[in-house]
Protein backbone atom coordinates (compact mmCIF):
# COMPACT_ATOMS: atom_id res chain seq x y z
CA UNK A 1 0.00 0.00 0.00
CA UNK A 2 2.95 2.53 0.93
CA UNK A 3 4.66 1.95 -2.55
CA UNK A 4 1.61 2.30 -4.39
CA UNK A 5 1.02 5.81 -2.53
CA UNK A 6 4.69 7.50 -3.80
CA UNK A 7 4.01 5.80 -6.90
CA UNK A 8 0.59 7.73 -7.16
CA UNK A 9 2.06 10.92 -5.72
CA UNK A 10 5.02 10.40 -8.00
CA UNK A 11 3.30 10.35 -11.30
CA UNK A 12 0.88 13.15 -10.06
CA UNK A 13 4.96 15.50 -9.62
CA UNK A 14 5.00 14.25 -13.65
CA UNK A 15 1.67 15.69 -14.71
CA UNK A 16 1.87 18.62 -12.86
CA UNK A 17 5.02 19.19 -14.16
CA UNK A 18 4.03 19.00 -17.89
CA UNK A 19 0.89 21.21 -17.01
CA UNK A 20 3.29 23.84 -15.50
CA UNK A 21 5.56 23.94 -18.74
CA UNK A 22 8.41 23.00 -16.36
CA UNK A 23 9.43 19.96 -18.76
CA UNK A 24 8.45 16.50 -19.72
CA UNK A 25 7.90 15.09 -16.07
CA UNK A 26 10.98 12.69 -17.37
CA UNK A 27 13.02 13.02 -13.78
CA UNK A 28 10.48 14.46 -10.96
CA UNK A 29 8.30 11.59 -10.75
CA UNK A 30 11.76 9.36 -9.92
CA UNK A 31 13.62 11.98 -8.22
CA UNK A 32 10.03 12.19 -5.86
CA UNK A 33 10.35 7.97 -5.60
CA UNK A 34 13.56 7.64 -5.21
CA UNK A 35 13.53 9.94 -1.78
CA UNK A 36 10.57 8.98 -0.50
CA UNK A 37 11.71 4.73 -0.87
CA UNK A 38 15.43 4.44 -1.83
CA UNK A 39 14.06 0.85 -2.31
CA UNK A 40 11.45 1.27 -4.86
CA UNK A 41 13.70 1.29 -8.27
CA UNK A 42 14.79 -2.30 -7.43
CA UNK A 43 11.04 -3.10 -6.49
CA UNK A 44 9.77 -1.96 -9.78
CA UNK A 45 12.07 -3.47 -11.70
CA UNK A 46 11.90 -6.55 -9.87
CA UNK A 47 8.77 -6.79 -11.62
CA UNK A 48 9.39 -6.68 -14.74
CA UNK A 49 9.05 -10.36 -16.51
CA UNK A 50 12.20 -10.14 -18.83
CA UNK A 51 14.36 -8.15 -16.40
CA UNK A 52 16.52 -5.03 -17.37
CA UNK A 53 19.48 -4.27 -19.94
CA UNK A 54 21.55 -0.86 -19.18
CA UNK A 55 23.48 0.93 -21.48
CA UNK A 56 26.35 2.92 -20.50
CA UNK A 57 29.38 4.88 -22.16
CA UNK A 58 30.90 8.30 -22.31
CA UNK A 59 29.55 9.02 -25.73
CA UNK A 60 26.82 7.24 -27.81
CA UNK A 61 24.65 5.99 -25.01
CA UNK A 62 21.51 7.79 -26.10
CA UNK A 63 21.95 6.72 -29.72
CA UNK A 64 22.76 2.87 -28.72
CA UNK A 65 19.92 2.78 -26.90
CA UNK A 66 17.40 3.96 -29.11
CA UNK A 67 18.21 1.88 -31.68
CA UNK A 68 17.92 -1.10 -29.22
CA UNK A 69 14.19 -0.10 -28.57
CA UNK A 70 13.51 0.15 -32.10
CA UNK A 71 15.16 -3.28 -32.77
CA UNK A 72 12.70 -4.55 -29.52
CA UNK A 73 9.77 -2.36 -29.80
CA UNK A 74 7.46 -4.50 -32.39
CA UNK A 75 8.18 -7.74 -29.70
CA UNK A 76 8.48 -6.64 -26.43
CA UNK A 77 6.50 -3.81 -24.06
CA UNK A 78 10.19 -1.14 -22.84
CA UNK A 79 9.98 0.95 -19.74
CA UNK A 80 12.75 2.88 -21.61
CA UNK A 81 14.35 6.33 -20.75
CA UNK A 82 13.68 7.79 -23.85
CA UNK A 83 14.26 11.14 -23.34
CA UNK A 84 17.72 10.75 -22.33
CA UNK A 85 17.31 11.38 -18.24
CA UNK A 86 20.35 8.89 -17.25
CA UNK A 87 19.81 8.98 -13.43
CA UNK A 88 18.20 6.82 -10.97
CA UNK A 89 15.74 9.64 -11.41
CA UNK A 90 15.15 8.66 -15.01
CA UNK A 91 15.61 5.53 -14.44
CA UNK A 92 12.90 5.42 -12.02
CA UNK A 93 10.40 7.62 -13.76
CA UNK A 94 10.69 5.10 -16.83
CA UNK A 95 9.94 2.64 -14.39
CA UNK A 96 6.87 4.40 -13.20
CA UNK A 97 5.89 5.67 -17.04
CA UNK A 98 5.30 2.17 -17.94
CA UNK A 99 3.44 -0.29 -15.47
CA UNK A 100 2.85 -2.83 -18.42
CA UNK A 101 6.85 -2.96 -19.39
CA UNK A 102 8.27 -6.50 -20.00
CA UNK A 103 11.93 -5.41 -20.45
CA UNK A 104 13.38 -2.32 -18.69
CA UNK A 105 16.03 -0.76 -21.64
CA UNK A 106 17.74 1.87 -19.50
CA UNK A 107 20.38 4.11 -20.72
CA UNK A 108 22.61 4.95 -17.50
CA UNK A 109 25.02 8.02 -17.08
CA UNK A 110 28.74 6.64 -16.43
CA UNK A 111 28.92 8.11 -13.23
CA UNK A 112 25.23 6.63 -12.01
CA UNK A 113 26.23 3.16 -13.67
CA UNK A 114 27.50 1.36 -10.26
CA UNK A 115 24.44 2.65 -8.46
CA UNK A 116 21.77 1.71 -11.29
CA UNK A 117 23.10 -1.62 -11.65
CA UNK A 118 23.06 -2.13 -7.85
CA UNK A 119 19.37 -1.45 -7.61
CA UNK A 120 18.51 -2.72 -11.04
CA UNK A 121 20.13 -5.68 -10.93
CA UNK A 122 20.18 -6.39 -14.87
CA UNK A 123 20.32 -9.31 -17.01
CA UNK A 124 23.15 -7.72 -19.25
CA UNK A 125 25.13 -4.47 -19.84
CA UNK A 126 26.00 -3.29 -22.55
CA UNK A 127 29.00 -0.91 -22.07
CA UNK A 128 30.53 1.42 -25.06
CA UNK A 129 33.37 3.16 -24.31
CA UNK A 130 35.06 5.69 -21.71
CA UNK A 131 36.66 8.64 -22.89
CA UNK A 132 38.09 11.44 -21.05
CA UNK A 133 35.31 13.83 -20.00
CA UNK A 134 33.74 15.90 -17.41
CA UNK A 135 36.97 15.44 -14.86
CA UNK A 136 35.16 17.78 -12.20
CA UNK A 137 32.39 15.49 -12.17
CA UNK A 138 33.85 12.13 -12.52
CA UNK A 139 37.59 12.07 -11.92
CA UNK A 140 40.03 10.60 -14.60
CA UNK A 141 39.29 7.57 -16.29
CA UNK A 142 41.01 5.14 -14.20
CA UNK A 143 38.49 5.77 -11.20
CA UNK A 144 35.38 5.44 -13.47
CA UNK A 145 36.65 2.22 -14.80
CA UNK A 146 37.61 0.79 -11.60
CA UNK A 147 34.21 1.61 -10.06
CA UNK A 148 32.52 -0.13 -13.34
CA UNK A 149 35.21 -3.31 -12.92
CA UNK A 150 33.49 -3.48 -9.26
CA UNK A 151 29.99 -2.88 -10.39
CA UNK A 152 30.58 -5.60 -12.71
CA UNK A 153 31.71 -8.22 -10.13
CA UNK A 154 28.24 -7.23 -8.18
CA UNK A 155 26.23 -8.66 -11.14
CA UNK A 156 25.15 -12.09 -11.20
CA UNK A 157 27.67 -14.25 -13.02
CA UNK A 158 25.26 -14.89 -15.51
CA UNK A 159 24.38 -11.65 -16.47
CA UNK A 160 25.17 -10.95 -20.44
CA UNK A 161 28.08 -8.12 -20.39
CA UNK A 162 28.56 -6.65 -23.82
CA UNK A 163 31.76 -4.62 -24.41
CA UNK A 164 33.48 -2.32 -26.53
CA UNK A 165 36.94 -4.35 -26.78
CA UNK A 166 38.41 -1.44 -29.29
CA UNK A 167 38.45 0.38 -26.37
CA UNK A 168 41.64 -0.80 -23.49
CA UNK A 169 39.94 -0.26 -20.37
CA UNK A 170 36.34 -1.66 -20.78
CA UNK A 171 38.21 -5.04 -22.18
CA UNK A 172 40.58 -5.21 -18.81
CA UNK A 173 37.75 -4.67 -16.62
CA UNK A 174 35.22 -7.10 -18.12
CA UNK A 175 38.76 -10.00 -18.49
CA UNK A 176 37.55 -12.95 -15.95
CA UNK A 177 33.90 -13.20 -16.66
CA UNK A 178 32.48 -15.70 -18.57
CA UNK A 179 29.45 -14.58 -20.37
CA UNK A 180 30.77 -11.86 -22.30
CA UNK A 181 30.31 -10.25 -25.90
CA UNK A 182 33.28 -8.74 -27.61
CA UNK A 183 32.82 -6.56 -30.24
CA UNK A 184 34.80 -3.98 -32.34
CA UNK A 185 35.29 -2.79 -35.80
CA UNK A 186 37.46 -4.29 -38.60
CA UNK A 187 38.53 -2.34 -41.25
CA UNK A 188 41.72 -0.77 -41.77
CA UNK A 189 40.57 1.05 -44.48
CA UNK A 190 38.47 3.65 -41.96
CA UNK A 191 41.00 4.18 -39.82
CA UNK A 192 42.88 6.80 -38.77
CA UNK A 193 46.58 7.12 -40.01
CA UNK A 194 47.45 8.30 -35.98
CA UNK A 195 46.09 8.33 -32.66
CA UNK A 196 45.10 12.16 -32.16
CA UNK A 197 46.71 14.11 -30.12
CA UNK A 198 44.13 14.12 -27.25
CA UNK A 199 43.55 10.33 -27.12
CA UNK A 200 42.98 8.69 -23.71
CA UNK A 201 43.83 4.90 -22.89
CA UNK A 202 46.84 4.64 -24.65
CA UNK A 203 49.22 2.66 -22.57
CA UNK A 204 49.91 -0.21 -21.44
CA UNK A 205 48.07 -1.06 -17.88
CA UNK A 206 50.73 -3.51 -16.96
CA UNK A 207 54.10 -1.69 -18.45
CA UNK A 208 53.11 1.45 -18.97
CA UNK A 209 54.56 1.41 -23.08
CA UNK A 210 52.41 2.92 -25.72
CA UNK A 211 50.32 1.06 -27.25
CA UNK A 212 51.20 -0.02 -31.02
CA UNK A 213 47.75 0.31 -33.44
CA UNK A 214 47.20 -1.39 -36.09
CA UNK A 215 43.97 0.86 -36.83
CA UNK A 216 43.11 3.64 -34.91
CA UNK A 217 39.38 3.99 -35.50
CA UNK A 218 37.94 6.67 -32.50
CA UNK A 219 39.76 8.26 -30.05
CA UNK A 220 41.89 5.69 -27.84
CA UNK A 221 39.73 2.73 -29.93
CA UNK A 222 41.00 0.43 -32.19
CA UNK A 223 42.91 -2.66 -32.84
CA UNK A 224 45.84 -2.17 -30.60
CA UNK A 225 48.70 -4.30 -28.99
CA UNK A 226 51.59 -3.62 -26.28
CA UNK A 227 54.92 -3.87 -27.76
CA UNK A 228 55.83 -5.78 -24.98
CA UNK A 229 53.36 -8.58 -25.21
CA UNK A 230 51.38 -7.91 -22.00
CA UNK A 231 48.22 -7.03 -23.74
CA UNK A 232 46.52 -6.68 -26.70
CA UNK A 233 42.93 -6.51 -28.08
CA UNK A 234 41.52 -9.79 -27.39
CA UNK A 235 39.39 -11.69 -30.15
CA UNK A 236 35.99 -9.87 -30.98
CA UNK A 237 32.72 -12.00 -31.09
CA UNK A 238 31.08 -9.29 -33.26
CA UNK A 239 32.19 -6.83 -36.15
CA UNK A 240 31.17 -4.50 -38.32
CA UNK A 241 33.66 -4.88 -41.67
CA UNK A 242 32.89 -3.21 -45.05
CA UNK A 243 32.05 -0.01 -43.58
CA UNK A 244 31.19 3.03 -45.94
CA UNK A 245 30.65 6.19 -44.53
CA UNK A 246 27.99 8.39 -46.86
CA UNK A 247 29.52 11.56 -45.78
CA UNK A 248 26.24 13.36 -43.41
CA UNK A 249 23.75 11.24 -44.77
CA UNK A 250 23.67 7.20 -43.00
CA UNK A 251 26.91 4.29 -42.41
CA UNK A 252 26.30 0.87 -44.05
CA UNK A 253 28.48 -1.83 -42.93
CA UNK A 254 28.56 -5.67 -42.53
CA UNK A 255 27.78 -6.93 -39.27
CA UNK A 256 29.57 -10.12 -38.34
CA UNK A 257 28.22 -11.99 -35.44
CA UNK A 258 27.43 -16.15 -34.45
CA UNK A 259 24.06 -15.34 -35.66
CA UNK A 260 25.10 -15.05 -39.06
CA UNK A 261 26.69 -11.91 -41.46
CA UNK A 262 24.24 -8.81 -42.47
CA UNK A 263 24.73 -6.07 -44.74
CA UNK A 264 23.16 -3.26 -42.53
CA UNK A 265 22.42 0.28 -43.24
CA UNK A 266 21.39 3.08 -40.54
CA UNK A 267 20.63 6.86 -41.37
CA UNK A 268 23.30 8.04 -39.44
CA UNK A 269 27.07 9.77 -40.24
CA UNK A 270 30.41 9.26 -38.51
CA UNK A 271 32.21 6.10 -37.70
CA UNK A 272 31.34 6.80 -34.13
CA UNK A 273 27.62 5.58 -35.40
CA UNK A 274 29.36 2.46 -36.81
CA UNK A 275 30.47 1.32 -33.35
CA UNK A 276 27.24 2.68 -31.47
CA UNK A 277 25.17 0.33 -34.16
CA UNK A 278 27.02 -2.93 -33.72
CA UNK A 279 26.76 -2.06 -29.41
CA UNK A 280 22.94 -2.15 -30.35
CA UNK A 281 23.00 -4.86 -32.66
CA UNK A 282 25.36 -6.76 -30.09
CA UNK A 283 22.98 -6.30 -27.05
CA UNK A 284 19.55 -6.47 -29.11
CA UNK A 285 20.67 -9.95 -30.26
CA UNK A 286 21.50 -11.41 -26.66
CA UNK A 287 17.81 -9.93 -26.03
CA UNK A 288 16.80 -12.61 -28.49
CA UNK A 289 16.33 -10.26 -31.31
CA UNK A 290 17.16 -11.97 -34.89
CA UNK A 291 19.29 -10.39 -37.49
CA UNK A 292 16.11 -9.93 -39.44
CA UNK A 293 14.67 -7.73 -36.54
CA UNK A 294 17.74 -5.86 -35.81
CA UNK A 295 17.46 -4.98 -40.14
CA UNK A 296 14.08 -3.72 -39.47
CA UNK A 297 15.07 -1.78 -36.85
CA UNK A 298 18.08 -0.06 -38.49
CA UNK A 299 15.94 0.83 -41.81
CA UNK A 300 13.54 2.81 -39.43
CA UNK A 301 15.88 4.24 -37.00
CA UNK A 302 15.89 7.77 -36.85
CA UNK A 303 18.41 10.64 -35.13
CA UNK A 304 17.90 10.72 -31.27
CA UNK A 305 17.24 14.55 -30.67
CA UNK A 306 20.42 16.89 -30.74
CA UNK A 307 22.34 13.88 -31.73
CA UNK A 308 22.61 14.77 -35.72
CA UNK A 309 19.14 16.46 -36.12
CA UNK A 310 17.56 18.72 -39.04
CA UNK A 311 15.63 21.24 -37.81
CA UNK A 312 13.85 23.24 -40.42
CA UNK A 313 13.25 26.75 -40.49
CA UNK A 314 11.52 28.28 -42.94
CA UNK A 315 13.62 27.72 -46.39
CA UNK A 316 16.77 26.97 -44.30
CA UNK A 317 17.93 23.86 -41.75
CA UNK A 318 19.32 23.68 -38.81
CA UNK A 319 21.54 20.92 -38.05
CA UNK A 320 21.98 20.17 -34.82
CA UNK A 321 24.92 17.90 -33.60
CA UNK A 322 25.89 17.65 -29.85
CA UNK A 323 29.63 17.75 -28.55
CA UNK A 324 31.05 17.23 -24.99
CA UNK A 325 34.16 16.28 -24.58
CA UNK A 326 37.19 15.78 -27.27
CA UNK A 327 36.65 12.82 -28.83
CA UNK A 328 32.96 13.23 -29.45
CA UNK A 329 33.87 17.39 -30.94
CA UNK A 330 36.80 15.04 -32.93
CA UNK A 331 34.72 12.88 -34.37
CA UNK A 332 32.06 15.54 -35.14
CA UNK A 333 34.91 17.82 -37.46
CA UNK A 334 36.23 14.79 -38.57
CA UNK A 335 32.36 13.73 -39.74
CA UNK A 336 31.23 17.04 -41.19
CA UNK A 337 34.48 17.59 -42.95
CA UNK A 338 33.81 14.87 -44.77
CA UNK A 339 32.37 17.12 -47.81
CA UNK A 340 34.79 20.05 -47.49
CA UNK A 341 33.18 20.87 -44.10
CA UNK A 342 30.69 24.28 -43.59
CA UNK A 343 31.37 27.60 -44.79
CA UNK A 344 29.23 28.84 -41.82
CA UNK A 345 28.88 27.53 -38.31
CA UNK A 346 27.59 28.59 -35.09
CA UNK A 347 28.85 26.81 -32.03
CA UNK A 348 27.55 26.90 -28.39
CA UNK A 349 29.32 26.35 -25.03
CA UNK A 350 28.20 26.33 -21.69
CA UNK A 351 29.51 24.89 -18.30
CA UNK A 352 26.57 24.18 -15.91
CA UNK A 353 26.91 20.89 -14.03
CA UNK A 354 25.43 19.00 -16.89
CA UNK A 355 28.19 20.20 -19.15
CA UNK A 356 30.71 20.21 -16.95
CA UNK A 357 32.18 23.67 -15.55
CA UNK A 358 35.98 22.76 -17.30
CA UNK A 359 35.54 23.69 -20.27
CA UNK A 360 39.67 23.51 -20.85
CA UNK A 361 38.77 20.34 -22.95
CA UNK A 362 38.30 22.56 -26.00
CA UNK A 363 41.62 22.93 -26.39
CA UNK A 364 41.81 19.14 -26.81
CA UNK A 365 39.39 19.71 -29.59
CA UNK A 366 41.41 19.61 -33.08
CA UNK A 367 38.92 22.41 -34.03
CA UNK A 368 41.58 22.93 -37.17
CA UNK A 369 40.14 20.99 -39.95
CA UNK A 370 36.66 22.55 -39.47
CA UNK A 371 38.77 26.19 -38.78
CA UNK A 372 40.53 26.17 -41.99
CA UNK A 373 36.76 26.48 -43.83
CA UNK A 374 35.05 28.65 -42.53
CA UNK A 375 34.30 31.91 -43.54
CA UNK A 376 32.07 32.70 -40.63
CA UNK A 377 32.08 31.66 -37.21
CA UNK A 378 29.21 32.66 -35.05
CA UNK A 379 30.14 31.16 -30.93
CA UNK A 380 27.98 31.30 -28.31
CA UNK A 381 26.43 30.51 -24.52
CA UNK A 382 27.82 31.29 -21.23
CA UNK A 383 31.44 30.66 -22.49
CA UNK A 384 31.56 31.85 -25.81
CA UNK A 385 34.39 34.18 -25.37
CA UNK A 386 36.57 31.22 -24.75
CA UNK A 387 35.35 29.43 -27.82
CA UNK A 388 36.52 32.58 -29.92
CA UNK A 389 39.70 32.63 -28.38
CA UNK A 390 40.23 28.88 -28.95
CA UNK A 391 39.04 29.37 -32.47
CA UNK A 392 41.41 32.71 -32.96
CA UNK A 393 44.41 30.42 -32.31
CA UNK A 394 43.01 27.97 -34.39
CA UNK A 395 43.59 29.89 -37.01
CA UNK A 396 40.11 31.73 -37.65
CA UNK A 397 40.71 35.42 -38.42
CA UNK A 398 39.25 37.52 -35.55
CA UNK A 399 36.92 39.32 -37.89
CA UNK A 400 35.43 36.34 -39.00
CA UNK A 401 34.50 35.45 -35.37
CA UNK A 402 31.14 37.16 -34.17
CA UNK A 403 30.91 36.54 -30.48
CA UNK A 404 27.06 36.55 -29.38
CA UNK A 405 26.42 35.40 -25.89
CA UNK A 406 22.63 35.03 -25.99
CA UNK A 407 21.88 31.52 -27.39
CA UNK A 408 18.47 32.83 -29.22
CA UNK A 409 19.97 35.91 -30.72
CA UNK A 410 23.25 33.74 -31.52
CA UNK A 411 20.93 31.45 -33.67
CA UNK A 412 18.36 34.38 -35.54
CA UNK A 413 22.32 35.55 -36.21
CA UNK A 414 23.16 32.16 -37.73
CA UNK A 415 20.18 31.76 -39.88
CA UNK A 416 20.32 35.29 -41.55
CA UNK A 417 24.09 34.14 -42.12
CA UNK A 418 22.68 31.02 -43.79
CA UNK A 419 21.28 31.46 -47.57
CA UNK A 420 18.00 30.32 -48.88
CA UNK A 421 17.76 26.45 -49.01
CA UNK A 422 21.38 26.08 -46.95
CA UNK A 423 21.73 24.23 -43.81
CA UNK A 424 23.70 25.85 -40.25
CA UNK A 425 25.77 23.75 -38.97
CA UNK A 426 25.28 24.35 -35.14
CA UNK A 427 27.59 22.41 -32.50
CA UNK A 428 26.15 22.82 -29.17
CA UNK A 429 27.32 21.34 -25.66
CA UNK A 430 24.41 19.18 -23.83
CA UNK A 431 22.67 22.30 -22.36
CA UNK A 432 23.16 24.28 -24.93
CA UNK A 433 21.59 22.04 -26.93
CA UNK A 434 18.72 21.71 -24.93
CA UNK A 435 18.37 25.49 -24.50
CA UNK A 436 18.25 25.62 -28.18
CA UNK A 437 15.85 22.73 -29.10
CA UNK A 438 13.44 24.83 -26.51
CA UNK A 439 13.96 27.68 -28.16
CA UNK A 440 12.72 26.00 -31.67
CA UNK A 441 9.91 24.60 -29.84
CA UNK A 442 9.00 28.08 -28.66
CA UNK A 443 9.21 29.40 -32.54
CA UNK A 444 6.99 25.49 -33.58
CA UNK A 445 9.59 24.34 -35.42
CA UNK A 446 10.00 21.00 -33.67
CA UNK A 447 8.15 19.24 -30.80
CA UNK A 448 9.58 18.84 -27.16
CA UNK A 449 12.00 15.97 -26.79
CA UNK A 450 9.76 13.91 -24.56
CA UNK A 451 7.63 14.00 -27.03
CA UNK A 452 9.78 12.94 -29.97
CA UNK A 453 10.74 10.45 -27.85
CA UNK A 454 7.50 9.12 -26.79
């Protein structure tokens, strides 16, 4: 009787808070559940008849996981977090969104992962990959993966783990168990000729040499060895070979798994998509999806919001692609350079908690490839005077830069920038993005994002 009270005041937090214009009700309901019964996530998802997957990874998590719920949607009933709230909050209020869920699909920030798990208790994790960001948040790397490793030896043995084994750390931590998927990309032919600069796990845990790469495909991930013999990747249980990349338009590649070899398409750009498909395709499969399914699910996935979306506006598009941290803002120039790379581009920083309040990561950024084209540079949100600067010695003549603060007046400035029938290129951080996905809902260009999710 008690739970189904906060439930009941819970969900009532949710509608008021969609009445009151205060958002989607996506984290009050939990936030409301999880204080009044620290207990009641693990009740809820006790419940659930085919248990719970997570997702976790420092970039792609949203995008993996909405592709898993469009691979499962047509078979199974998802309490999934759809609109991206990562938290036990979010967790919960998916929880409490759905009382007829079969299968809880929960997307899970890196830093919430150990606690999730601990109250979730799921039936497999899928984890991605863990790149340097937010370090006043989460600490370097080494702690995140250490608490993971531990969260990991929590889980009952037979829980499915599927992991990212381009990527050093998440293959140490996951070495010892014995139901896991290893998957990866192969395909020289994508890869970078060099690490960049910024890259992250790139020595050796047990010597401390650099790692030698045979391909260097994201970041730190890749096919990589120690030049001593005390590591290397180990064998991969899943691919994705043959890849094309169709400059800003989708990735097609062949997905190699036990279940069989699939040419698969997905309306996507960037090799980073490449590896956040096969994590979907990896963990939708364990779920008992067939390769048939996960086809279906790929020709009908679309862009998660901010996460490569069009936008239009009037005769003009906005093209909305989120950055956070280096790698991601890497593989974002390296993506839209693809076709010469914008004339014209607005970009947005901002350092609330969400975003981080460091934003010294931008000089990790090789901004320089998307630098070298433009003619115009509008930069924006609460730091934009540090994004000009970084741009300035990026080599971006000063009166090219236009430096306007105010996120709605930076855009109007974009768009009369942008000719008739153009697209502007806009890279915004997480809250930035969100401040300007409001601001098109305001102007009814685009629905809120809990309701494109829903």
């Amino acid at each position: 009787m008690r739970l189904q009270f906060e439930i009941a005041l819970a969900r009532a937090a949710g509608r008021l808070s969609r009445l009151a214009g205060r958002g989607g009700g996506t984290t009050i309901p939990g936030k409301i559940l999880a204080t009044l019964d620290p207990d009641a996530v693990g009740t809820l998802a006790r419940r659930l008849p085919q248990g719970s997957a997570l997702i976790s990874a420092t970039n792609g998590k949203t995008t993996t996981a909405a592709i898993v719920a469009e691979i499962l949607g047509d078979r199974v009933r998802l309490a999934h977090n759809r609109a991206g709230a990562n938290l036990v909050s979010g967790v919960a209020s998916a929880l409490l969104s759905a009382p007829d869920a079969e299968l809880g699909l929960f997307e899970v920030d890196e830093g919430a992962f150990p606690d999730v798990a601990g109250r979730v208790r799921p039936q497999a994790v899928a984890l991605g990959n863990l790149f340097r960001d937010q370090l006043d948040r989460y600490g370097e790397l080494e702690l995140v993966a250490e608490r993971w490793r531990s969260a990991l030896a929590e889980l009952d043995p037979a829980a499915g783990v599927i992991v990212n084994a381009d990527d050093p750390l998440l293959a140490d931590i996951s070495r010892g168990r014995a139901n896991v998927v290893r998957f990866g990309l192969d395909d020289p032919r994508v890869a970078r000729e060099r690490l960049p600069h910024a890259a992250d796990s790139k020595y050796c845990r047990i010597c401390g040499a650099p790692y030698v790469y045979r391909a260097a495909y994201v970041g730190h991930l890749g096919d990589y060895a120690c030049p001593n013999g005390h590591d290397r990747r180990p064998p991969l249980d899943v691919t994705a070979s043959t890849i094309e990349l169709n400059g800003l338009e989708s990735v097609s590649f062949d997905l190699v798994s036990p279940e069989g070899t699939r040419r698969l398409s997905l309306a996507l750009p960037g090799l980073y998509n490449v590896y956040n498909a096969v994590a979907a395709a990896s963990l939708a499969t364990a779920l008992g999806a067939s390769l048939d399914e996960v086809e279906a699910g790929f020709t009908t996935f679309r862009a998660a919001f901010g996460r490569f979306e069009r936008i239009p506006a009037g005769d003009k598009t906005v093209l909305l692609l989120l950055i956070k941290n280096p790698a991601g803002a890497n593989e974002v120039v390296r993506t839209i350079g693809v076709d010469g790379g914008p004339r014209l581009a607005l970009l947005a920083l901002n350092d609330n908690i969400a975003d981080g309040r460091d934003v010294s990561w931008i000089w990790d950024v090789d901004f320089e490839p998307l630098a070298a084209g433009l003619d115009q540079l509008v930069v924006t949100g609460e730091r934009a005077h540090e994004l000009a600067l970084r741009f300035k010695y990026g080599g971006v003549p000063p009166e090219r830069i236009e430096v306007v603060p105010d996120l709605e007046r930076a855009l109007d400035r974009g768009l009369d920038l942008t000719a008739s029938g153009d697209e502007l290129v806009v890279l915004p951080t997480y809250t930035a993005m969100l401040a300007l996905r409001r601001i098109a809902v305001d102007r009814g260009l685009v629905r809120p994002y809990w309701e494109e999710a829903a």
